[in-house]
C-alpha atoms as a PDB file:
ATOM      1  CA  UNK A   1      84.448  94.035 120.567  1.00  0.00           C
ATOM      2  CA  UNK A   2      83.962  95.994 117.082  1.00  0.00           C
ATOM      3  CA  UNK A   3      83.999  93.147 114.678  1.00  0.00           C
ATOM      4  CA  UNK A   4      86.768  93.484 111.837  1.00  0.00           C
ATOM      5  CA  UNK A   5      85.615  93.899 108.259  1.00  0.00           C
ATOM      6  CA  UNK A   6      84.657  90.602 106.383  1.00  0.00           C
ATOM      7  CA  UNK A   7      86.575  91.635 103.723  1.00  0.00           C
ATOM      8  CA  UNK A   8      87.597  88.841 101.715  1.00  0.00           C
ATOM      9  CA  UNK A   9      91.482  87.916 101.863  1.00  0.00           C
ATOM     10  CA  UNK A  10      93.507  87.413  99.215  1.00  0.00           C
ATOM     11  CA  UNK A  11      96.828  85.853  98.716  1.00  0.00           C
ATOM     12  CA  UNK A  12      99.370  87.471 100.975  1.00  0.00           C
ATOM     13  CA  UNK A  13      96.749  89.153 103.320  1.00  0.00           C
ATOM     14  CA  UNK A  14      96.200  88.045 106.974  1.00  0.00           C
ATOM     15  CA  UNK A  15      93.178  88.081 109.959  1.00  0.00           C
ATOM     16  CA  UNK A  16      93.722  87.031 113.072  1.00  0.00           C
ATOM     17  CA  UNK A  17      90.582  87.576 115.902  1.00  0.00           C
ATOM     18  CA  UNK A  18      91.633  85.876 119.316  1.00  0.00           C
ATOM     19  CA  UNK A  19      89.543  83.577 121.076  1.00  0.00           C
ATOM     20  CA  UNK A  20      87.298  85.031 123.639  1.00  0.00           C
ATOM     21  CA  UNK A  21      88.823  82.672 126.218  1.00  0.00           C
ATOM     22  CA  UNK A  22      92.095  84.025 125.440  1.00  0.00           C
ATOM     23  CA  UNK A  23      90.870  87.707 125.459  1.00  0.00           C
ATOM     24  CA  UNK A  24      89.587  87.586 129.028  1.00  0.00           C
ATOM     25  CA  UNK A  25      93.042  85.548 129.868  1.00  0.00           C
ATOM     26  CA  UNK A  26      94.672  88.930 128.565  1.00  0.00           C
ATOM     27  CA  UNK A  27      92.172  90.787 130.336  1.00  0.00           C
ATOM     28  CA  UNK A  28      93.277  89.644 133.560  1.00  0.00           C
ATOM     29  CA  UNK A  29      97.354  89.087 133.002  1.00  0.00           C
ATOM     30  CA  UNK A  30      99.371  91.857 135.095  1.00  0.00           C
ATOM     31  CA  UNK A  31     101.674  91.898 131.792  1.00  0.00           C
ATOM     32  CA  UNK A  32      98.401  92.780 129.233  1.00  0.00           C
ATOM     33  CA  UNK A  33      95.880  93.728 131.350  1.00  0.00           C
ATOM     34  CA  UNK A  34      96.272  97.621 130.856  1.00  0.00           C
ATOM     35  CA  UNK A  35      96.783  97.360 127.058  1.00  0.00           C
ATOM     36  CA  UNK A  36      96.216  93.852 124.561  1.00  0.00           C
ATOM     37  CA  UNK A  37      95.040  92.460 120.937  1.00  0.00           C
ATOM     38  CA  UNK A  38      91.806  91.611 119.984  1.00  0.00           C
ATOM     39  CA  UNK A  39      92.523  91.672 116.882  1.00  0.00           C
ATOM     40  CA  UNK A  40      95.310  92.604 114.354  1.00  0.00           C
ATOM     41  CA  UNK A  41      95.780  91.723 110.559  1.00  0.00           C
ATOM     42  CA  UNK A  42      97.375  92.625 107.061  1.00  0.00           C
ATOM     43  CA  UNK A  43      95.516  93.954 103.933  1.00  0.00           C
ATOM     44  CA  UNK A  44      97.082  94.263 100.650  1.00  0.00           C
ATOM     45  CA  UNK A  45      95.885  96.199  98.199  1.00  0.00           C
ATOM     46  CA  UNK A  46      92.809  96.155  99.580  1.00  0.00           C
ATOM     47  CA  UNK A  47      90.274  97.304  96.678  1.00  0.00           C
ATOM     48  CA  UNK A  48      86.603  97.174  97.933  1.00  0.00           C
ATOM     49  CA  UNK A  49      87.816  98.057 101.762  1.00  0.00           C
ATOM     50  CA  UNK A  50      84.735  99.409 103.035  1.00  0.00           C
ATOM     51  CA  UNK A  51      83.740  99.312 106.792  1.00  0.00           C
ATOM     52  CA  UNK A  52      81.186 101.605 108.568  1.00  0.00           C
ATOM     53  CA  UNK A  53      80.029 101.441 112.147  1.00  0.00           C
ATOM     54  CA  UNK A  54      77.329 103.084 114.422  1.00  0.00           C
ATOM     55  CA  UNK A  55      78.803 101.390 117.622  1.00  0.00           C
ATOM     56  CA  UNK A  56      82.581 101.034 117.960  1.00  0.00           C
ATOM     57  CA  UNK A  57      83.421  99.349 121.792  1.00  0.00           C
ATOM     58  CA  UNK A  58      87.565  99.274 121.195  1.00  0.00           C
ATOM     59  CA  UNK A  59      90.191 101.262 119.260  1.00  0.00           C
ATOM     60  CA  UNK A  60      91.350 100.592 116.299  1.00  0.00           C
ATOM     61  CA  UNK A  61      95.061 101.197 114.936  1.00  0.00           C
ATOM     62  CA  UNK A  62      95.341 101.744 110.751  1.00  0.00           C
ATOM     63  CA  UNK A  63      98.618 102.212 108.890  1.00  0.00           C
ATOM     64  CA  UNK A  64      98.766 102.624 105.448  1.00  0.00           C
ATOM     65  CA  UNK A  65     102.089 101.327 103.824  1.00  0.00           C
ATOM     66  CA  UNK A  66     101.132 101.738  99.898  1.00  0.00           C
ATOM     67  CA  UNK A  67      98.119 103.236  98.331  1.00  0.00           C
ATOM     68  CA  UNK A  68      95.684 105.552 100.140  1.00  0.00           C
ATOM     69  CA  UNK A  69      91.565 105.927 101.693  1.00  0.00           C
ATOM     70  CA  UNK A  70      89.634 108.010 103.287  1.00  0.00           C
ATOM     71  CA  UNK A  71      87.829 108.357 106.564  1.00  0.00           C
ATOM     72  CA  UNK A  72      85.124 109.970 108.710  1.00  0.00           C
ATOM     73  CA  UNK A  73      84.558 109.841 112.005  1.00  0.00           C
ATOM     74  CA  UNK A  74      81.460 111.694 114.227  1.00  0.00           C
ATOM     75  CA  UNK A  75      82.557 113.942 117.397  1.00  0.00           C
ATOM     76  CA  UNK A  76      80.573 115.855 119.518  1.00  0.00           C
ATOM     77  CA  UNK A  77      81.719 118.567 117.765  1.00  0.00           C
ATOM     78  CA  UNK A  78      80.519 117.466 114.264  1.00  0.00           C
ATOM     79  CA  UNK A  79      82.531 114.783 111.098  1.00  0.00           C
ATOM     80  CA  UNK A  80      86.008 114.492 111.074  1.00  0.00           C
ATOM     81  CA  UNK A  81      87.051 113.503 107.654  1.00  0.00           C
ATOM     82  CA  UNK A  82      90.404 113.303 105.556  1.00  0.00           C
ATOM     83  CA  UNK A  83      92.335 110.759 103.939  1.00  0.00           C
ATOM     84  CA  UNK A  84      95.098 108.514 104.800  1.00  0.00           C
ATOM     85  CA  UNK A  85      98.323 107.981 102.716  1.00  0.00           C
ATOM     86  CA  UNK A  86     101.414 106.010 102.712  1.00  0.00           C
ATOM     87  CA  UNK A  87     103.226 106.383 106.205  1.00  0.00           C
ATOM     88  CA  UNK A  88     100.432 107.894 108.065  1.00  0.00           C
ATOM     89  CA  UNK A  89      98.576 106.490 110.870  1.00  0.00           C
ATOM     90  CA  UNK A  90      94.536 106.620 111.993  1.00  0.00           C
ATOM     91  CA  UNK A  91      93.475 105.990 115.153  1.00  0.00           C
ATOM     92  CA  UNK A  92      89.574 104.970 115.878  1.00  0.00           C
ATOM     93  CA  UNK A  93      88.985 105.969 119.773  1.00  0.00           C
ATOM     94  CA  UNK A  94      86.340 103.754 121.367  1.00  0.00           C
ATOM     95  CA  UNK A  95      82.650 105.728 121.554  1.00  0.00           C
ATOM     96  CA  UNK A  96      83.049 107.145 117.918  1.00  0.00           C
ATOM     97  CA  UNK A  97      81.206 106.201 114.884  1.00  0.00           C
ATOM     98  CA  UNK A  98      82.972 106.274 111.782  1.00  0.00           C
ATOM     99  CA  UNK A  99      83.472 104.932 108.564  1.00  0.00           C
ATOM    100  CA  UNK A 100      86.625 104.434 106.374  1.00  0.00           C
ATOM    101  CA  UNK A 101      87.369 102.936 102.906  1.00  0.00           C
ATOM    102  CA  UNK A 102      90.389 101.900 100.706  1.00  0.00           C
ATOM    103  CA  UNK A 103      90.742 104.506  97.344  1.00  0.00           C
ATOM    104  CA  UNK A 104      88.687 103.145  94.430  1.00  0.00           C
ATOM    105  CA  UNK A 105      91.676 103.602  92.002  1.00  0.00           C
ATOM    106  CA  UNK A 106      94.609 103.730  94.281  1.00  0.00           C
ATOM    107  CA  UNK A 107      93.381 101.345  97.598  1.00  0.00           C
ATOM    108  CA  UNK A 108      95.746 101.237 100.446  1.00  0.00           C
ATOM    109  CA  UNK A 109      97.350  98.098 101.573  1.00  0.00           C
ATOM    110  CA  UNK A 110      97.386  98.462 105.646  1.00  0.00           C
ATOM    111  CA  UNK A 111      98.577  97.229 108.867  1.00  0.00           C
ATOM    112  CA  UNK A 112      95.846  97.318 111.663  1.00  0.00           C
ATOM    113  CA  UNK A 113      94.845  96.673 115.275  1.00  0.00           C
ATOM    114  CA  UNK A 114      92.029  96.217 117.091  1.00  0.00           C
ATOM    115  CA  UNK A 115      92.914  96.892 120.969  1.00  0.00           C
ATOM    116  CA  UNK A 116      91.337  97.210 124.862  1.00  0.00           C
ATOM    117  CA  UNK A 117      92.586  97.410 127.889  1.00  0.00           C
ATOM    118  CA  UNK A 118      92.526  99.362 131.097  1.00  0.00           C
ATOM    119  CA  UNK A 119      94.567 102.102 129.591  1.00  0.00           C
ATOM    120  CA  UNK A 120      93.918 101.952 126.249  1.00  0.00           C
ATOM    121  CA  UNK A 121      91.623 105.179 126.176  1.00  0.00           C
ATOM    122  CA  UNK A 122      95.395 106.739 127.591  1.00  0.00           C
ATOM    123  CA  UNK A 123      96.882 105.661 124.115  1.00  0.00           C
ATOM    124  CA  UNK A 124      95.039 109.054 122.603  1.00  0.00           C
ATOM    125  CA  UNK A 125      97.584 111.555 124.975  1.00  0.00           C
ATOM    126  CA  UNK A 126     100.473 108.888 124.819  1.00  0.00           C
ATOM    127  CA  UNK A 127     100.003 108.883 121.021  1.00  0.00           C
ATOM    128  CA  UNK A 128      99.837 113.099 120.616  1.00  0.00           C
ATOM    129  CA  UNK A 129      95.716 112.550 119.217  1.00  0.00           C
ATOM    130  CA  UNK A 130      92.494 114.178 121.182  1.00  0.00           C
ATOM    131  CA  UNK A 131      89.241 113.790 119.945  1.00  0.00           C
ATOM    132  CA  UNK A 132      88.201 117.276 121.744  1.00  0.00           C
ATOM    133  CA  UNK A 133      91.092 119.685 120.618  1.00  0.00           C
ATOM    134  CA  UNK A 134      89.847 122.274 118.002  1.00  0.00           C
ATOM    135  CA  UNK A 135      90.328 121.002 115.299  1.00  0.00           C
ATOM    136  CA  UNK A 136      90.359 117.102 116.710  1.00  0.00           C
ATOM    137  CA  UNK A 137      93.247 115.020 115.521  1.00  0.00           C
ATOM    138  CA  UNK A 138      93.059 111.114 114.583  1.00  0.00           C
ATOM    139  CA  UNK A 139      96.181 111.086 112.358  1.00  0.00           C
ATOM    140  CA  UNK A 140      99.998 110.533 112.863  1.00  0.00           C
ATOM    141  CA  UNK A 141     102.911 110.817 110.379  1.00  0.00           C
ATOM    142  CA  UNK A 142     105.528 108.401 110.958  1.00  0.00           C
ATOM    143  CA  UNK A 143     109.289 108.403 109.847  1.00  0.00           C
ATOM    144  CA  UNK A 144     111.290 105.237 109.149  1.00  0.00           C
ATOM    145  CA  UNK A 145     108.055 102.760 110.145  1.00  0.00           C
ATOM    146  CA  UNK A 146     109.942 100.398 108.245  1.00  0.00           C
ATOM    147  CA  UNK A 147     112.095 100.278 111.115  1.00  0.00           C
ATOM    148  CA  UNK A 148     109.181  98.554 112.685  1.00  0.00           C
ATOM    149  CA  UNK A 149     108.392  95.772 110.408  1.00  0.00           C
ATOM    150  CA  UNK A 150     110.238  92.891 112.392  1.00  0.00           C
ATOM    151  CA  UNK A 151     107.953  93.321 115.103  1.00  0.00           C
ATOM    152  CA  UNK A 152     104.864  93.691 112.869  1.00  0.00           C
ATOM    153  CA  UNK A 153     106.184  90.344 110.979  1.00  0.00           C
ATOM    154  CA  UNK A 154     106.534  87.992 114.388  1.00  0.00           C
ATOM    155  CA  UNK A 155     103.267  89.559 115.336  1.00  0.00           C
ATOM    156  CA  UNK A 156     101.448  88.714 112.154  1.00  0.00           C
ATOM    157  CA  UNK A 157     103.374  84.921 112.061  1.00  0.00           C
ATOM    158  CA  UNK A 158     101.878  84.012 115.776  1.00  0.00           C
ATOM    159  CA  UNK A 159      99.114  83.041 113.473  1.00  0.00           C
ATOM    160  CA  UNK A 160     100.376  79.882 112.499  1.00  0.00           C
ATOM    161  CA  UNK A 161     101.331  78.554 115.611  1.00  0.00           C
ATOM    162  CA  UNK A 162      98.525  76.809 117.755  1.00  0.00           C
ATOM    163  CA  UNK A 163      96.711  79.445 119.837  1.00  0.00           C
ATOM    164  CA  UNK A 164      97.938  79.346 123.630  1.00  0.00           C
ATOM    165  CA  UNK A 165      98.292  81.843 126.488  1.00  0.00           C
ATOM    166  CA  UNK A 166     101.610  82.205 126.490  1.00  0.00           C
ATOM    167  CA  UNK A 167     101.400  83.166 122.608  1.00  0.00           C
ATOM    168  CA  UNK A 168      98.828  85.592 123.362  1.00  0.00           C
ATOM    169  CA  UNK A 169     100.514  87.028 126.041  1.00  0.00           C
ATOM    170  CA  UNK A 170     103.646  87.385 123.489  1.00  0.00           C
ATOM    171  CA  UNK A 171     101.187  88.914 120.954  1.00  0.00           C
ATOM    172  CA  UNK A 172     100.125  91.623 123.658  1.00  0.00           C
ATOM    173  CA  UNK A 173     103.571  92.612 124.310  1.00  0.00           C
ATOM    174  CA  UNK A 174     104.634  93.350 121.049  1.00  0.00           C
ATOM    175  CA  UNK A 175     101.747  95.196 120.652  1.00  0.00           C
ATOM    176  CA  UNK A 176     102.441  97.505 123.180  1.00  0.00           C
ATOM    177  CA  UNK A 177     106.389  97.612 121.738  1.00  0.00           C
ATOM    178  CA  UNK A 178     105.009  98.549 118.611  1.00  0.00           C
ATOM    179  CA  UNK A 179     102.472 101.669 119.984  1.00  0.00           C
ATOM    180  CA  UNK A 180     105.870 102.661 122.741  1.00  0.00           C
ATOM    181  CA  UNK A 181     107.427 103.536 119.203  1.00  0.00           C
ATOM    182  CA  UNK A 182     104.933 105.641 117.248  1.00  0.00           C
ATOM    183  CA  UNK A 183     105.415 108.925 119.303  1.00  0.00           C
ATOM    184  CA  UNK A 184     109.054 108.737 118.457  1.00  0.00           C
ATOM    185  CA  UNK A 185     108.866 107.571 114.437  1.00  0.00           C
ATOM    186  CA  UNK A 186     106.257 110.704 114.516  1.00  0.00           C
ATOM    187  CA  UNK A 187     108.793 113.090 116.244  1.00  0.00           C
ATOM    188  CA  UNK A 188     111.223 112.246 113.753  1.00  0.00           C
ATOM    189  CA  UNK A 189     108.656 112.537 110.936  1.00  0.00           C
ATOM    190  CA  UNK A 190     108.174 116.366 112.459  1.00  0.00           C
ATOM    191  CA  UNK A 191     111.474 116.992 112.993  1.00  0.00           C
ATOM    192  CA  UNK A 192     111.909 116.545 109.083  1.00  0.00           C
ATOM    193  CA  UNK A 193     109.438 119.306 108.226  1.00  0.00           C
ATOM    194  CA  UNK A 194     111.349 121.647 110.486  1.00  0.00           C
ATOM    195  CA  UNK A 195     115.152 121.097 110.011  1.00  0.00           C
ATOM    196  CA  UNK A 196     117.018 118.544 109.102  1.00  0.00           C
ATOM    197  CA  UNK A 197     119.130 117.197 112.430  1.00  0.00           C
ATOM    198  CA  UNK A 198     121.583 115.003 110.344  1.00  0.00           C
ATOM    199  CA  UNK A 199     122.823 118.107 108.202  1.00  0.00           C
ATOM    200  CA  UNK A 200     122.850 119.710 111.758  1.00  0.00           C
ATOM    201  CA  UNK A 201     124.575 117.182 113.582  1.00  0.00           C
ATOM    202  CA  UNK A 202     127.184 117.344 110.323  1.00  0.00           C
ATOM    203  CA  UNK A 203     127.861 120.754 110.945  1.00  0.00           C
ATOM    204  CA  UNK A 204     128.509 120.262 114.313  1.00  0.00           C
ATOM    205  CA  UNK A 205     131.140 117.812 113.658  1.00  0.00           C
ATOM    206  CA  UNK A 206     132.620 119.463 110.902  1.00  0.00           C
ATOM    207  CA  UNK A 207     132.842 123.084 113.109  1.00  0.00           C
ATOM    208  CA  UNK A 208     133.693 121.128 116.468  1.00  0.00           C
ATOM    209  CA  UNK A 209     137.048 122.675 116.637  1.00  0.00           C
ATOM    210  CA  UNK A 210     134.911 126.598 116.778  1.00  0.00           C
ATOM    211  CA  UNK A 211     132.688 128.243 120.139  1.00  0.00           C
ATOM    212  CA  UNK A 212     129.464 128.412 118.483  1.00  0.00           C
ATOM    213  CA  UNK A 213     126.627 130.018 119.812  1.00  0.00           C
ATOM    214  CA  UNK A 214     122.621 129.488 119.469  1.00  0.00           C
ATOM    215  CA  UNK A 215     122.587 131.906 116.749  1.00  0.00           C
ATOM    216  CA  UNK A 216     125.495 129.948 114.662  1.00  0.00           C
ATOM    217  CA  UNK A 217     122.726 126.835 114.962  1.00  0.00           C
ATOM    218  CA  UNK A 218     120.175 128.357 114.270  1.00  0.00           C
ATOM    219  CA  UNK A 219     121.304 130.452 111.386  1.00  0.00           C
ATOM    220  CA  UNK A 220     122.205 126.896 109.554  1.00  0.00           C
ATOM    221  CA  UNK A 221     118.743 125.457 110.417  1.00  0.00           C
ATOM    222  CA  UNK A 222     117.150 128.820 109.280  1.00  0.00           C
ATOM    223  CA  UNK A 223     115.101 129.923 112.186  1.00  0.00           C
ATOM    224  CA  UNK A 224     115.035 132.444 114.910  1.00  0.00           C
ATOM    225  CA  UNK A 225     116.853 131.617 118.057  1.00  0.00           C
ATOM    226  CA  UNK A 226     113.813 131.024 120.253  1.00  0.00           C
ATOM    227  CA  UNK A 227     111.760 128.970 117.462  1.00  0.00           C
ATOM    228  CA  UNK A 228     114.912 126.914 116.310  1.00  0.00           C
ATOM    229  CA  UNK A 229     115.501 126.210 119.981  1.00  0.00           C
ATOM    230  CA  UNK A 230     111.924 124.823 120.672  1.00  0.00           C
ATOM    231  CA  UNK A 231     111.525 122.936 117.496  1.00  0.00           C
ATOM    232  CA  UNK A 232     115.239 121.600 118.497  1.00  0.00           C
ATOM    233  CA  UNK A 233     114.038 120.534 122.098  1.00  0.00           C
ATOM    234  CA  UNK A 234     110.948 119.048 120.873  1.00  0.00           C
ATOM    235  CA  UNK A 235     112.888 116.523 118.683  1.00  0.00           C
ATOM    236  CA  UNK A 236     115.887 115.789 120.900  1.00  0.00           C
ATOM    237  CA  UNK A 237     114.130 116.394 124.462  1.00  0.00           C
ATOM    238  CA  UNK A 238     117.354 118.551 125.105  1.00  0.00           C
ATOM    239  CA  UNK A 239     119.080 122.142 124.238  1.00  0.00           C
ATOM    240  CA  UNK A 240     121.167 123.020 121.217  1.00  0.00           C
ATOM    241  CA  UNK A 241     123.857 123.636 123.433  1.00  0.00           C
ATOM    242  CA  UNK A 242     123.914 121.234 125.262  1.00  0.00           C
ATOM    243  CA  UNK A 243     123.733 118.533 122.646  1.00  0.00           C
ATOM    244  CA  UNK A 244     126.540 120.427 121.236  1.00  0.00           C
ATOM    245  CA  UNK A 245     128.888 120.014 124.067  1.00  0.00           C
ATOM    246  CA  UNK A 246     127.760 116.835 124.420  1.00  0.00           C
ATOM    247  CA  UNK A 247     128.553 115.996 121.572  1.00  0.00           C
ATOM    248  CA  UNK A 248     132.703 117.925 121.654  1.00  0.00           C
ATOM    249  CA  UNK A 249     132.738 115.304 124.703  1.00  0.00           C
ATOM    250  CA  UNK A 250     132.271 112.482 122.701  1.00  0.00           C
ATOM    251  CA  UNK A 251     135.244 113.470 120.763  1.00  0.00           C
ATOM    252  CA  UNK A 252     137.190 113.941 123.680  1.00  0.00           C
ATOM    253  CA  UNK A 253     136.593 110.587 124.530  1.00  0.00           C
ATOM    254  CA  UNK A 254     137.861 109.428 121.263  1.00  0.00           C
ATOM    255  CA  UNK A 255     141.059 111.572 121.663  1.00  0.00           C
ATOM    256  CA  UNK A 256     141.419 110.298 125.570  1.00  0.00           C
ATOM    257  CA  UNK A 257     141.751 107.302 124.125  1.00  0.00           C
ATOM    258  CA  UNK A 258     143.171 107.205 120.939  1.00  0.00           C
ATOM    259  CA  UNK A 259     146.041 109.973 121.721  1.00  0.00           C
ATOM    260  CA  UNK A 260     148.936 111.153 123.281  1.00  0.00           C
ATOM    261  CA  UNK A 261     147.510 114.782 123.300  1.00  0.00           C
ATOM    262  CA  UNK A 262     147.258 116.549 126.606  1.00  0.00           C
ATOM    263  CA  UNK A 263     144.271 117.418 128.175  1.00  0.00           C
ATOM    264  CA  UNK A 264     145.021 121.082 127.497  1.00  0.00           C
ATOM    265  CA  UNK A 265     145.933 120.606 123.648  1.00  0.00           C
ATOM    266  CA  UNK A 266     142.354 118.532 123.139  1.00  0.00           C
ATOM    267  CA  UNK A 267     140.504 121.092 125.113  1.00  0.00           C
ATOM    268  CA  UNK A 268     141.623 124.115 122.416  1.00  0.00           C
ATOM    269  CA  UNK A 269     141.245 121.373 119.429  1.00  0.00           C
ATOM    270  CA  UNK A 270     137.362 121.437 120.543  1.00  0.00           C
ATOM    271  CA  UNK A 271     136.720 125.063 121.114  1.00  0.00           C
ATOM    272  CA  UNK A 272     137.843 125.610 124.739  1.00  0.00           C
ATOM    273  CA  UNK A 273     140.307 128.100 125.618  1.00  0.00           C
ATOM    274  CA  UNK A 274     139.806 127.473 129.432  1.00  0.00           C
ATOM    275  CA  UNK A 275     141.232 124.003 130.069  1.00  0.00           C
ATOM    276  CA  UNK A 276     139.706 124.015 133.490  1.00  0.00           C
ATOM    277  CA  UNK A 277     135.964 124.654 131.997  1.00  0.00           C
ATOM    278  CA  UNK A 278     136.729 122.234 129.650  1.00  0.00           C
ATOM    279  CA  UNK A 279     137.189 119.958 132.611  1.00  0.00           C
ATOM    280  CA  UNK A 280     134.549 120.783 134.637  1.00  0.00           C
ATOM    281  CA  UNK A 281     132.513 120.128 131.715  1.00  0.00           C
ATOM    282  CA  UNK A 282     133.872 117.011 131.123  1.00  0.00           C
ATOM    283  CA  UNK A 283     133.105 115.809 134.904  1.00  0.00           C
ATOM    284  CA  UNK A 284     129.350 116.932 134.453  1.00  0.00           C
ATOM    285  CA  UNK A 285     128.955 114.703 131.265  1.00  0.00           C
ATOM    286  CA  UNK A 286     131.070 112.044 132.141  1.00  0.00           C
ATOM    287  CA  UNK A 287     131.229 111.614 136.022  1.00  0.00           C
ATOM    288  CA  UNK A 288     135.009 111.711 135.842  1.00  0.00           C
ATOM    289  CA  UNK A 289     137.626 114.245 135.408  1.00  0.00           C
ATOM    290  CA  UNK A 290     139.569 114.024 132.147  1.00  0.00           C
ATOM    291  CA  UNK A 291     142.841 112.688 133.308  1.00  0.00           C
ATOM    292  CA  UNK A 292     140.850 110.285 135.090  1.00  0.00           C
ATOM    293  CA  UNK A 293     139.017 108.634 132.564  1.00  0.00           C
ATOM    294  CA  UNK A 294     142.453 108.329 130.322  1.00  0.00           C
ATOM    295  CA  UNK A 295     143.822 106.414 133.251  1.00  0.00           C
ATOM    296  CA  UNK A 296     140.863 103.531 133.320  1.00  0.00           C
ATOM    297  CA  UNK A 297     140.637 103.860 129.894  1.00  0.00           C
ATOM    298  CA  UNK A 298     144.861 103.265 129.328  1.00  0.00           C
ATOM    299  CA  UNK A 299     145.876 101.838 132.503  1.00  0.00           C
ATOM    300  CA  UNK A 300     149.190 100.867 131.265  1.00  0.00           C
ATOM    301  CA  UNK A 301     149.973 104.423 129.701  1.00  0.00           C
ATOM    302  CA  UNK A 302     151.024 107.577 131.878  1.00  0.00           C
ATOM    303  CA  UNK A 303     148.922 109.988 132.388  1.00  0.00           C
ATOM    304  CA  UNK A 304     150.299 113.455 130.328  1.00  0.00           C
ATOM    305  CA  UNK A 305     149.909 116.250 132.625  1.00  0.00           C
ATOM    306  CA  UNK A 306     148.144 119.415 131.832  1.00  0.00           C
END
């Protein structure tokens, strides 16, 4: 493996490099085999951060939490350089030399990984990073990482328990929980540079009671139909629409349950002037006709007609 930097630790910082013997156990383990730690750490404020390598045999995960650096890193197609700030991501494929430093004045204070595995060269398309697309991107933006940092914490306190198999297999796991999460923190991350869902979703609530249309959506989010209907799909992995009904179900459900209000009389408070659409609808989201679910939900009430 690509050794980690000998950097010397200070208070509050942390390196942890597993045993080989417990590498080739992960190596081997149906749960870690295809993705595992070799080894992970915490630098704070890391001033003097400087690590450059000819030959790099593993990948290598840096997140910068405070501060910033820089980094370059040779392709086929020629040096990739940039710099990393706060909430933003590098990844180091296998195969690539680079080099990378903390910011004389400013050095970051970072989370990192060193990782292998049988699919850890698939981490680069899970992740949304190719080192062959023109231009070749390394780098990820996350949202809310701090969402992250319970895992990160048991991960970096395994080091003071006694080194077992069972611990690393633990260690591998949340490993993997932690890069399952990145592709979402960096949708959302996106998604703020594009439109704001939460001032979206608000409007939908708030104009719940109305039959708006794609353009209505759109118009508030300040696109075009077809762009604002992309950019929405690529956040939520569904349509405007459709989340939008979705969501006038939901607050059917809350009436169903909460009220006395007919099917027909909660159907026109959402929007629907066709009760029967409004059912139908209801029985694609739900899997049960309106009247239906009031009756499982209030078994002891009667059921108000339509």
């Amino acid at each position: 493996m690509s050794q980690p930097s000998a950097w010397p630790l200070p208070s509050g910082s942390s390196r942890v490099v597993m045993p080989l013997e417990l590498i080739e156990h992960l190596a081997g383990h149906p749960l870690t085999r295809h993705l595992f730690p070799l080894a992970y750490g915490h630098y704070i404020a890391a001033k003097g951060h400087h690590v450059e390598r000819d030959q790099h045999t593993d990948y290598l995960l840096i997140f910068c939490h405070q501060g910033r650096g820089n980094y370059r890193i040779t392709t086929p197609q020629g040096n990739v350089t940039g710099e990393l700030s706060a909430g933003q991501l590098l990844l180091l494929p296998a195969g690539f030399p680079h080099r990378y430093q903390a910011h004389s004045d400013d050095p970051w204070s970072i989370y990192w990984a060193h990782y292998s595995g049988s699919s850890a060269a698939k981490s680069m398309d899970f992740l949304g990073l190719s080192s062959t697309a023109e231009p070749a991107k390394f780098v990820l933006t996350l949202s809310a990482w701090q969402n992250l940092l319970p895992i990160v914490t048991t991960l970096l306190n395994l080091q003071h328990q006694r080194w077992q198999r069972h611990n690393a297999v633990i260690a591998a796991t949340l490993l993997q929980q932690l890069l399952a999460q990145l592709p979402q923190l960096a949708e959302q991350a996106q998604q703020y540079h594009s439109f704001d869902l939460l001032a979206l979703e608000r409007f939908m609530q708030d104009n719940s009671h109305r039959d708006l249309d794609l353009e209505d959506l759109a118009a508030v989010a300040g696109l075009s139909r077809y762009h604002f209907a992309k950019k929405f799909k690529t956040v939520t992995g569904t349509s405007p629409m459709r989340y939008f009904n979705e969501l006038k179900i939901k607050l059917a459900c809350r009436q169903l349950d909460t009220s006395t209000a007919t099917v027909r009389a909660i159907a026109q408070s959402l929007g629907f002037d066709d009760p029967y659409y409004f059912s139908r609808l209801f029985k694609k989201v739900m899997g049960v006709a309106p009247s239906d679910y009031r009756d499982s939900h209030q078994p002891q009430a009667s059921s108000p007609q339509q």
